[in-house]
C-alpha atoms as a PDB file:
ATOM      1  CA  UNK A   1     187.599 209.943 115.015  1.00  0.00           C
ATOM      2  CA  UNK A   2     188.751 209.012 111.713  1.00  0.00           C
ATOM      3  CA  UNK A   3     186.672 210.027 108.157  1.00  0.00           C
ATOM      4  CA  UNK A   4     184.817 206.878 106.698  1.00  0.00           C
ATOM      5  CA  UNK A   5     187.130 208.006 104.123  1.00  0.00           C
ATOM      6  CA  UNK A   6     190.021 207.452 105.457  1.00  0.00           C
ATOM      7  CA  UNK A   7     189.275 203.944 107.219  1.00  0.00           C
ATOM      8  CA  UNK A   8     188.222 202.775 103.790  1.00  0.00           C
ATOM      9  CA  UNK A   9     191.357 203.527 102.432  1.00  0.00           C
ATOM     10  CA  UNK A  10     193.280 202.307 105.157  1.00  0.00           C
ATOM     11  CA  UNK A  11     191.271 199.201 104.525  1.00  0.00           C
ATOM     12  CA  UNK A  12     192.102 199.245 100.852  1.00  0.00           C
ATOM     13  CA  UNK A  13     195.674 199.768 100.009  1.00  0.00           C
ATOM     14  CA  UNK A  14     198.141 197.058 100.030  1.00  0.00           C
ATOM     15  CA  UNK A  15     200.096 198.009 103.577  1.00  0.00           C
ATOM     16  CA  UNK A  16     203.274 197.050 102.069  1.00  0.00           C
ATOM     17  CA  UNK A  17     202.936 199.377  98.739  1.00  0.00           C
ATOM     18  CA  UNK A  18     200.488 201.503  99.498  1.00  0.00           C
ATOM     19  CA  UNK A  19     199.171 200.451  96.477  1.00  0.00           C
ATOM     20  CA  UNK A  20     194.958 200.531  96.706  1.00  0.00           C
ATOM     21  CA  UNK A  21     193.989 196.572  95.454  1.00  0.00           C
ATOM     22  CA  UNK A  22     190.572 197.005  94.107  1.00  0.00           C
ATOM     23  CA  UNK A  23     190.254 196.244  90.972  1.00  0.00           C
ATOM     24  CA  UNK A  24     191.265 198.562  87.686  1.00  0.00           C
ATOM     25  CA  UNK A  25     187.769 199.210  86.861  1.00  0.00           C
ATOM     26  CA  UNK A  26     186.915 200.698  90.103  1.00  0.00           C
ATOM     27  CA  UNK A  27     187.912 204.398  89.878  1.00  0.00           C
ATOM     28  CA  UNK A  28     189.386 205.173  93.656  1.00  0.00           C
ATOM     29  CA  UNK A  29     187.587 209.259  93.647  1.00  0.00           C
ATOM     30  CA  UNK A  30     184.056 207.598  93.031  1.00  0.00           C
ATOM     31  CA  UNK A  31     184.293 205.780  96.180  1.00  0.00           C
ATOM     32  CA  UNK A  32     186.380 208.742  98.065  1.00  0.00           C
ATOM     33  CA  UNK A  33     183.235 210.899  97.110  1.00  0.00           C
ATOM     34  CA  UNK A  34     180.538 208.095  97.995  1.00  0.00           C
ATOM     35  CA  UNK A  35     182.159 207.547 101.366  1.00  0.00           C
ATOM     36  CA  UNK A  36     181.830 211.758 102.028  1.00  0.00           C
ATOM     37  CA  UNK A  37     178.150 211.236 100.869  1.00  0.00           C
ATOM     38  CA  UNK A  38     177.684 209.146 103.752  1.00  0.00           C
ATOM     39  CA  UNK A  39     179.625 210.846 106.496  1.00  0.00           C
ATOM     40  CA  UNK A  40     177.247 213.893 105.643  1.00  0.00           C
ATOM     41  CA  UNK A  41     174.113 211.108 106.271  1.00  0.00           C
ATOM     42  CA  UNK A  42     175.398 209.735 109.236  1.00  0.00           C
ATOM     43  CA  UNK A  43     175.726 212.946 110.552  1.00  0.00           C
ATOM     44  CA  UNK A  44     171.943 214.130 109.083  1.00  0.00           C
ATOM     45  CA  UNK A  45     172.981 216.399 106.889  1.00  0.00           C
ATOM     46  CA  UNK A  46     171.426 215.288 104.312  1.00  0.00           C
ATOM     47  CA  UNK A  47     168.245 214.117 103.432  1.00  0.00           C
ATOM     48  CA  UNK A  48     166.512 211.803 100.122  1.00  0.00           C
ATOM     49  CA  UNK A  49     163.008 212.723  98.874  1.00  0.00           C
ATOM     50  CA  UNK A  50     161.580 212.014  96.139  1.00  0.00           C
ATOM     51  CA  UNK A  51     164.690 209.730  94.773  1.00  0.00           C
ATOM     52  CA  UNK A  52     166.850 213.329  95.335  1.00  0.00           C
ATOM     53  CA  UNK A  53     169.334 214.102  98.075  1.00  0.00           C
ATOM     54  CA  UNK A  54     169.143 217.373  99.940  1.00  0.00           C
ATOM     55  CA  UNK A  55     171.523 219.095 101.571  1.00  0.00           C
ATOM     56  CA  UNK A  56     171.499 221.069 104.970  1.00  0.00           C
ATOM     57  CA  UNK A  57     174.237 223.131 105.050  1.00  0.00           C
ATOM     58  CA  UNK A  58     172.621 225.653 107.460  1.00  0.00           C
ATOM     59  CA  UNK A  59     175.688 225.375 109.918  1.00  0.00           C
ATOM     60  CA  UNK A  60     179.471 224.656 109.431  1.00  0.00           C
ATOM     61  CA  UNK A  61     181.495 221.166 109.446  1.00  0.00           C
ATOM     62  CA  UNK A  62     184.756 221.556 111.423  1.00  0.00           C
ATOM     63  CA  UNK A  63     186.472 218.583 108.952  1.00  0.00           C
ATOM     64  CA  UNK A  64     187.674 220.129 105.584  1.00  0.00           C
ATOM     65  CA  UNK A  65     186.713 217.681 103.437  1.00  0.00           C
ATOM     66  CA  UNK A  66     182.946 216.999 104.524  1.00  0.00           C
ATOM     67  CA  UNK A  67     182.842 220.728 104.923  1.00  0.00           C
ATOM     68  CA  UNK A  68     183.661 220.876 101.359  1.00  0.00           C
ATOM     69  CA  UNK A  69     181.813 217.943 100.015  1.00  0.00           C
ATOM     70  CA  UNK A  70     178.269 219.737 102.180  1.00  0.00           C
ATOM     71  CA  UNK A  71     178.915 223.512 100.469  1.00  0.00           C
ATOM     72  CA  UNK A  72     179.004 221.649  96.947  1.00  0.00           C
ATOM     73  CA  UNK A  73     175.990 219.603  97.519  1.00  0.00           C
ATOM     74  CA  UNK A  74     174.360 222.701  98.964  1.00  0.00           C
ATOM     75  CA  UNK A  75     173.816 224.467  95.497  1.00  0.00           C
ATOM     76  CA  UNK A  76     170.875 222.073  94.472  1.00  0.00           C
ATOM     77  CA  UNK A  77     168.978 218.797  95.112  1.00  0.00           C
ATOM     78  CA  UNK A  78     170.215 216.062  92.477  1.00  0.00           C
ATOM     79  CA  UNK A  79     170.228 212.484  91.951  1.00  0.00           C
ATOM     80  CA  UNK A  80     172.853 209.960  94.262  1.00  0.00           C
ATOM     81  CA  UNK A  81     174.710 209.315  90.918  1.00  0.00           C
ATOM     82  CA  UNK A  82     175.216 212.722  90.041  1.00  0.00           C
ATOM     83  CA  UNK A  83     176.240 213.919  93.399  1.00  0.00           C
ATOM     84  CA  UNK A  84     178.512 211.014  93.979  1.00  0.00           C
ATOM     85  CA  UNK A  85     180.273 212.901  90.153  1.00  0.00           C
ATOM     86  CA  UNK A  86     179.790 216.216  90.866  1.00  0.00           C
ATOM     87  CA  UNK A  87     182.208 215.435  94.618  1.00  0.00           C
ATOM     88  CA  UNK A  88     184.987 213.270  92.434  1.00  0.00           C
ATOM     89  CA  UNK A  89     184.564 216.003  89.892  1.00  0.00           C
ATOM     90  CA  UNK A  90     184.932 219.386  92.216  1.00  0.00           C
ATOM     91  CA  UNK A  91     186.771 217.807  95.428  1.00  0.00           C
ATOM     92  CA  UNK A  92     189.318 216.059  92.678  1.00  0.00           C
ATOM     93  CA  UNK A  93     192.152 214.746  93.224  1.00  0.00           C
ATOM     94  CA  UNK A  94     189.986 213.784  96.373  1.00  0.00           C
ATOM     95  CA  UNK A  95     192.191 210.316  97.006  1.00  0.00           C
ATOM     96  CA  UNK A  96     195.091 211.691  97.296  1.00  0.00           C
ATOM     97  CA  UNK A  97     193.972 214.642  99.388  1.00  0.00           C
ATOM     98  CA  UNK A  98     192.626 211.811 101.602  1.00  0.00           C
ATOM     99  CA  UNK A  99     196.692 210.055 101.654  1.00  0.00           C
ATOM    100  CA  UNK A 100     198.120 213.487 102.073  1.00  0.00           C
ATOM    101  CA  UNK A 101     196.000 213.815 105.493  1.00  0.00           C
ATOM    102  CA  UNK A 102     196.535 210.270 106.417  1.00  0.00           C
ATOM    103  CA  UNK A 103     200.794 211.020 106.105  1.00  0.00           C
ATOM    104  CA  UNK A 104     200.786 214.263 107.518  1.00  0.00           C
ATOM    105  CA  UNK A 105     199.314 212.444 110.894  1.00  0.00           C
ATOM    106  CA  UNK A 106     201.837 209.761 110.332  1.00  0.00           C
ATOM    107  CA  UNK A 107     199.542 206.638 109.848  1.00  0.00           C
ATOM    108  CA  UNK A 108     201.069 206.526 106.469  1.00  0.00           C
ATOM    109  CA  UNK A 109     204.806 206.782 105.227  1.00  0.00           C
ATOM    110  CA  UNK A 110     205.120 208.931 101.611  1.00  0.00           C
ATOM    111  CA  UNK A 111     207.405 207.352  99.145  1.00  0.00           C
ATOM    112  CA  UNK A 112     208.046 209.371  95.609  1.00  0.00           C
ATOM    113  CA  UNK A 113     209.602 207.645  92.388  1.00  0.00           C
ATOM    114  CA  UNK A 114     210.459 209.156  88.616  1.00  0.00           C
ATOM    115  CA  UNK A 115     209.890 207.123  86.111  1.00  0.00           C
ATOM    116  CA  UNK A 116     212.186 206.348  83.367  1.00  0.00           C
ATOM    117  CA  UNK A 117     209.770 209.011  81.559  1.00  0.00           C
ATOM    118  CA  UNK A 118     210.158 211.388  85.164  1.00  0.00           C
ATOM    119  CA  UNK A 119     206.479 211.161  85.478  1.00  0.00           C
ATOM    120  CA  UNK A 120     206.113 211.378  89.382  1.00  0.00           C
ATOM    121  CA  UNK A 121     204.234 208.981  91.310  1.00  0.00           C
ATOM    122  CA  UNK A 122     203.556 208.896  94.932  1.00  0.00           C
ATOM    123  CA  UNK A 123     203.153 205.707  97.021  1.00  0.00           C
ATOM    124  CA  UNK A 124     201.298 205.484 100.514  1.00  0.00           C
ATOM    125  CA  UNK A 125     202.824 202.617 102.433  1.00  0.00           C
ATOM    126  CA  UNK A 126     201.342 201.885 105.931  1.00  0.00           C
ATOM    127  CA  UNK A 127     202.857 203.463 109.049  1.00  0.00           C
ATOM    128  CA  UNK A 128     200.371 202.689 111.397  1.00  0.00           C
ATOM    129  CA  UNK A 129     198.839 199.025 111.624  1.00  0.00           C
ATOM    130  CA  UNK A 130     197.285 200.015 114.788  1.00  0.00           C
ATOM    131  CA  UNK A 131     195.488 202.713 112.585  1.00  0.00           C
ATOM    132  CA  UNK A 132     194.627 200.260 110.111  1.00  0.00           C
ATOM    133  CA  UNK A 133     192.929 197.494 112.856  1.00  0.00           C
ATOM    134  CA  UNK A 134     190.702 199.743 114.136  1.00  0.00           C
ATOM    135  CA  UNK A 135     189.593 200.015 110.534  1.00  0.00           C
ATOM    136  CA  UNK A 136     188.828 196.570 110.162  1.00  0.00           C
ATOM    137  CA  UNK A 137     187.849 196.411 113.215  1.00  0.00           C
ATOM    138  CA  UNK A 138     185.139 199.059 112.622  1.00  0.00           C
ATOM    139  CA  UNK A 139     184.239 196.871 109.647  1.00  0.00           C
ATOM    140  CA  UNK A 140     184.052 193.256 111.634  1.00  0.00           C
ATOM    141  CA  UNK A 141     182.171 195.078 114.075  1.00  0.00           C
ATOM    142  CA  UNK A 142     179.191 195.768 112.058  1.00  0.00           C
ATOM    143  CA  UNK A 143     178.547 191.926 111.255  1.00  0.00           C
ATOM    144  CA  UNK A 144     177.321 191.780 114.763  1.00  0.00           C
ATOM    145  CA  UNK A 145     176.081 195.286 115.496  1.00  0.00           C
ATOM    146  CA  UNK A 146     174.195 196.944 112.349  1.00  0.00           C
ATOM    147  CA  UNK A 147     173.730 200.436 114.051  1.00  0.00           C
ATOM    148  CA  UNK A 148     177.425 201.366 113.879  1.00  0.00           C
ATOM    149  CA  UNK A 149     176.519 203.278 111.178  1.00  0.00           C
ATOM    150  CA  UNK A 150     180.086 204.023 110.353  1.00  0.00           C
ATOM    151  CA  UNK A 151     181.435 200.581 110.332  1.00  0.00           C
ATOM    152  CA  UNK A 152     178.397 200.039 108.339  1.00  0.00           C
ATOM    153  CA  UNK A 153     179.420 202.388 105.671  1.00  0.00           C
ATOM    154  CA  UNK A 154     182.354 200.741 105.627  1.00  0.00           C
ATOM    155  CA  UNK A 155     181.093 197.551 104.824  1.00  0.00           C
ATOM    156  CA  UNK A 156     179.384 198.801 101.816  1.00  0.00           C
ATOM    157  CA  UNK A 157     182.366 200.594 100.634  1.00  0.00           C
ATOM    158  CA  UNK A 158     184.686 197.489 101.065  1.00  0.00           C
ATOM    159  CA  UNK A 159     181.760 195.553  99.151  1.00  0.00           C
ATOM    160  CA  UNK A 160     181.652 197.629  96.315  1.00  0.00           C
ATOM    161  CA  UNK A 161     185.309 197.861  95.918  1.00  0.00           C
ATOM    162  CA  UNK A 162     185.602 194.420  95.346  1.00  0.00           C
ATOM    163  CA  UNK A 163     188.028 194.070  98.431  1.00  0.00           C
ATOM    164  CA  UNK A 164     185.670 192.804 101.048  1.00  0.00           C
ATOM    165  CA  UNK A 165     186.612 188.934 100.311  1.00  0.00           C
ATOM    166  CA  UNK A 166     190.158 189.965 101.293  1.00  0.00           C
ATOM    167  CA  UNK A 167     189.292 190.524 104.773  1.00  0.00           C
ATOM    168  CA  UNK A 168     186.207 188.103 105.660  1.00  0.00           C
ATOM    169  CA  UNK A 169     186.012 184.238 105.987  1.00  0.00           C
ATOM    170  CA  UNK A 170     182.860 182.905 103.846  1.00  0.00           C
ATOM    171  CA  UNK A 171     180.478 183.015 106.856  1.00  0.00           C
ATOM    172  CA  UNK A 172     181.200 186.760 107.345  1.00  0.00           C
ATOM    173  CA  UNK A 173     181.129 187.489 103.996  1.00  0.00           C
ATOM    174  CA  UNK A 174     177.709 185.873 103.842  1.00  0.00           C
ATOM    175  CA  UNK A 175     176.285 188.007 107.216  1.00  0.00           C
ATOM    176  CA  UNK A 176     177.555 190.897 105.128  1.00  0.00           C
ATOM    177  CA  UNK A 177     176.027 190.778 102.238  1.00  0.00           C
ATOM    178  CA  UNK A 178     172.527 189.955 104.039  1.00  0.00           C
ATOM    179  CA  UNK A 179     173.011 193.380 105.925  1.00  0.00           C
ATOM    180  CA  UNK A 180     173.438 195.189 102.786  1.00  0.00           C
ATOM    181  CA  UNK A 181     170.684 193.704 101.164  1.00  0.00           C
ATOM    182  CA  UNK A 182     167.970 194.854 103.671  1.00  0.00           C
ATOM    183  CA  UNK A 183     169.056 197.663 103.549  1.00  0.00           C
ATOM    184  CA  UNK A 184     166.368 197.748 100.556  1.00  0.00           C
ATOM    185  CA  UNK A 185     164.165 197.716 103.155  1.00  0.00           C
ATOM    186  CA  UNK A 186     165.189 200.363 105.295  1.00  0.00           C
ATOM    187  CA  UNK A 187     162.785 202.918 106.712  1.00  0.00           C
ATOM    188  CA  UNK A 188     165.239 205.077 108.069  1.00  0.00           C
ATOM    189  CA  UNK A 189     166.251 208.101 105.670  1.00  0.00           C
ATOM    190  CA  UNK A 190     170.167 207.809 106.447  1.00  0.00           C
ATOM    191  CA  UNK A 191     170.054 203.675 105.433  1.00  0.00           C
ATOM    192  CA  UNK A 192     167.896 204.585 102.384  1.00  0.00           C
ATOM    193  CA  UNK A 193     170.296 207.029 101.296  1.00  0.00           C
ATOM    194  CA  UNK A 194     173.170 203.753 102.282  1.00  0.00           C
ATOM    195  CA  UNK A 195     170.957 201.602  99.908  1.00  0.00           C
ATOM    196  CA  UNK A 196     171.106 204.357  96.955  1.00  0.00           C
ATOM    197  CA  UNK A 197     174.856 205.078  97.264  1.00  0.00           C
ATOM    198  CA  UNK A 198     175.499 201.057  97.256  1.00  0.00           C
ATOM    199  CA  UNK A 199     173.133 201.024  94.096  1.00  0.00           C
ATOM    200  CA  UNK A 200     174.946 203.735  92.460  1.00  0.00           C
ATOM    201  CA  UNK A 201     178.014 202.146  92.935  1.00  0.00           C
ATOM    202  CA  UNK A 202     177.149 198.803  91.798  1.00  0.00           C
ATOM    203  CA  UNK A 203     175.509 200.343  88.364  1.00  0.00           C
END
């Protein structure tokens, strides 16, 4: 199965371009590093007391870049905000590293350009739509069924990013955003720590 990661950037970059279309004053690592926050929570690895995440890094990840993102949270509890910068800052250049995977499995194509300065830049288009539907399928799926925990991590990514109006109809945009506002009620620790990362990332 696919990283929440990588479904949200699947999600987010123009399939033609491979472009990402969230706005400019959405940094692309802050929500790379958000979305490895909660793969580690879905998967109970880590845990929010006292308004601080813990980590549990007593046994080993087989996926790189959670494996990673767990041995740097590992060092010390800290705030959402700060571990959200402390992943962009150590994992970085995390998106990329995240389009580099996504290529070498061919579900994206890897175009490179020089500018007229020979500055290189790297373009993802899309490869695989089927790889990209079960994204948004993932995503749709979570309007009905609110314990797909990964489709619902998703959902607040999208949100966040400013891209979720691309993808739902008013009606599902409205069940969405009344699933990510109770999630200020949540009793659950792995929703509370969903709730924190989608406050951090509004602030």
């Amino acid at each position: 199965m696919m990283l929440i990661a990588e479904h949200f950037i699947l999600i987010a970059i123009d399939p033609a371009t491979g472009i990402p279309v969230w706005p400019r004053w959405a940094p692309s690592g802050r929500f790379a590093a958000a979305a490895l926050l909660l793969e580690l929570a879905i998967l109970h690895r880590l845990e929010l007391r006292d308004g601080l995440l813990h980590a549990d890094a007593a046994s080993p990840l087989s996926h790189a870049l959670p494996k990673e993102a767990l041995h740097e949270l590992a060092g010390r509890p800290q705030s959402i905000p700060d571990a959200i910068e402390l992943l962009e800052r150590r994992l970085y250049p995390l998106e990329p590293k995240i389009l580099e995977g996504l290529y070498y499995r061919d579900i994206l194509h890897r175009v490179e350009n020089r500018t007229w300065l020979l500055q290189r830049r790297v373009r993802y288009p899309l490869r695989s739509m089927q790889a990209r539907n079960e994204a948004l399928q993932h995503l749709r799926h979570t309007l009905h069924d609110t314990d797909d925990l990964h489709g619902f991590a998703l959902l607040l990514l999208v949100e966040t990013s400013g891209v979720l109006t691309r993808h739902l109809d008013a009606h599902e945009y409205a069940m969405a955003t009344q699933h990510l506002l109770a999630l200020n009620e949540a009793p659950d620790s792995t929703r509370q720590i969903f709730a924190a990362v989608r406050a951090a990332l509004l602030d």
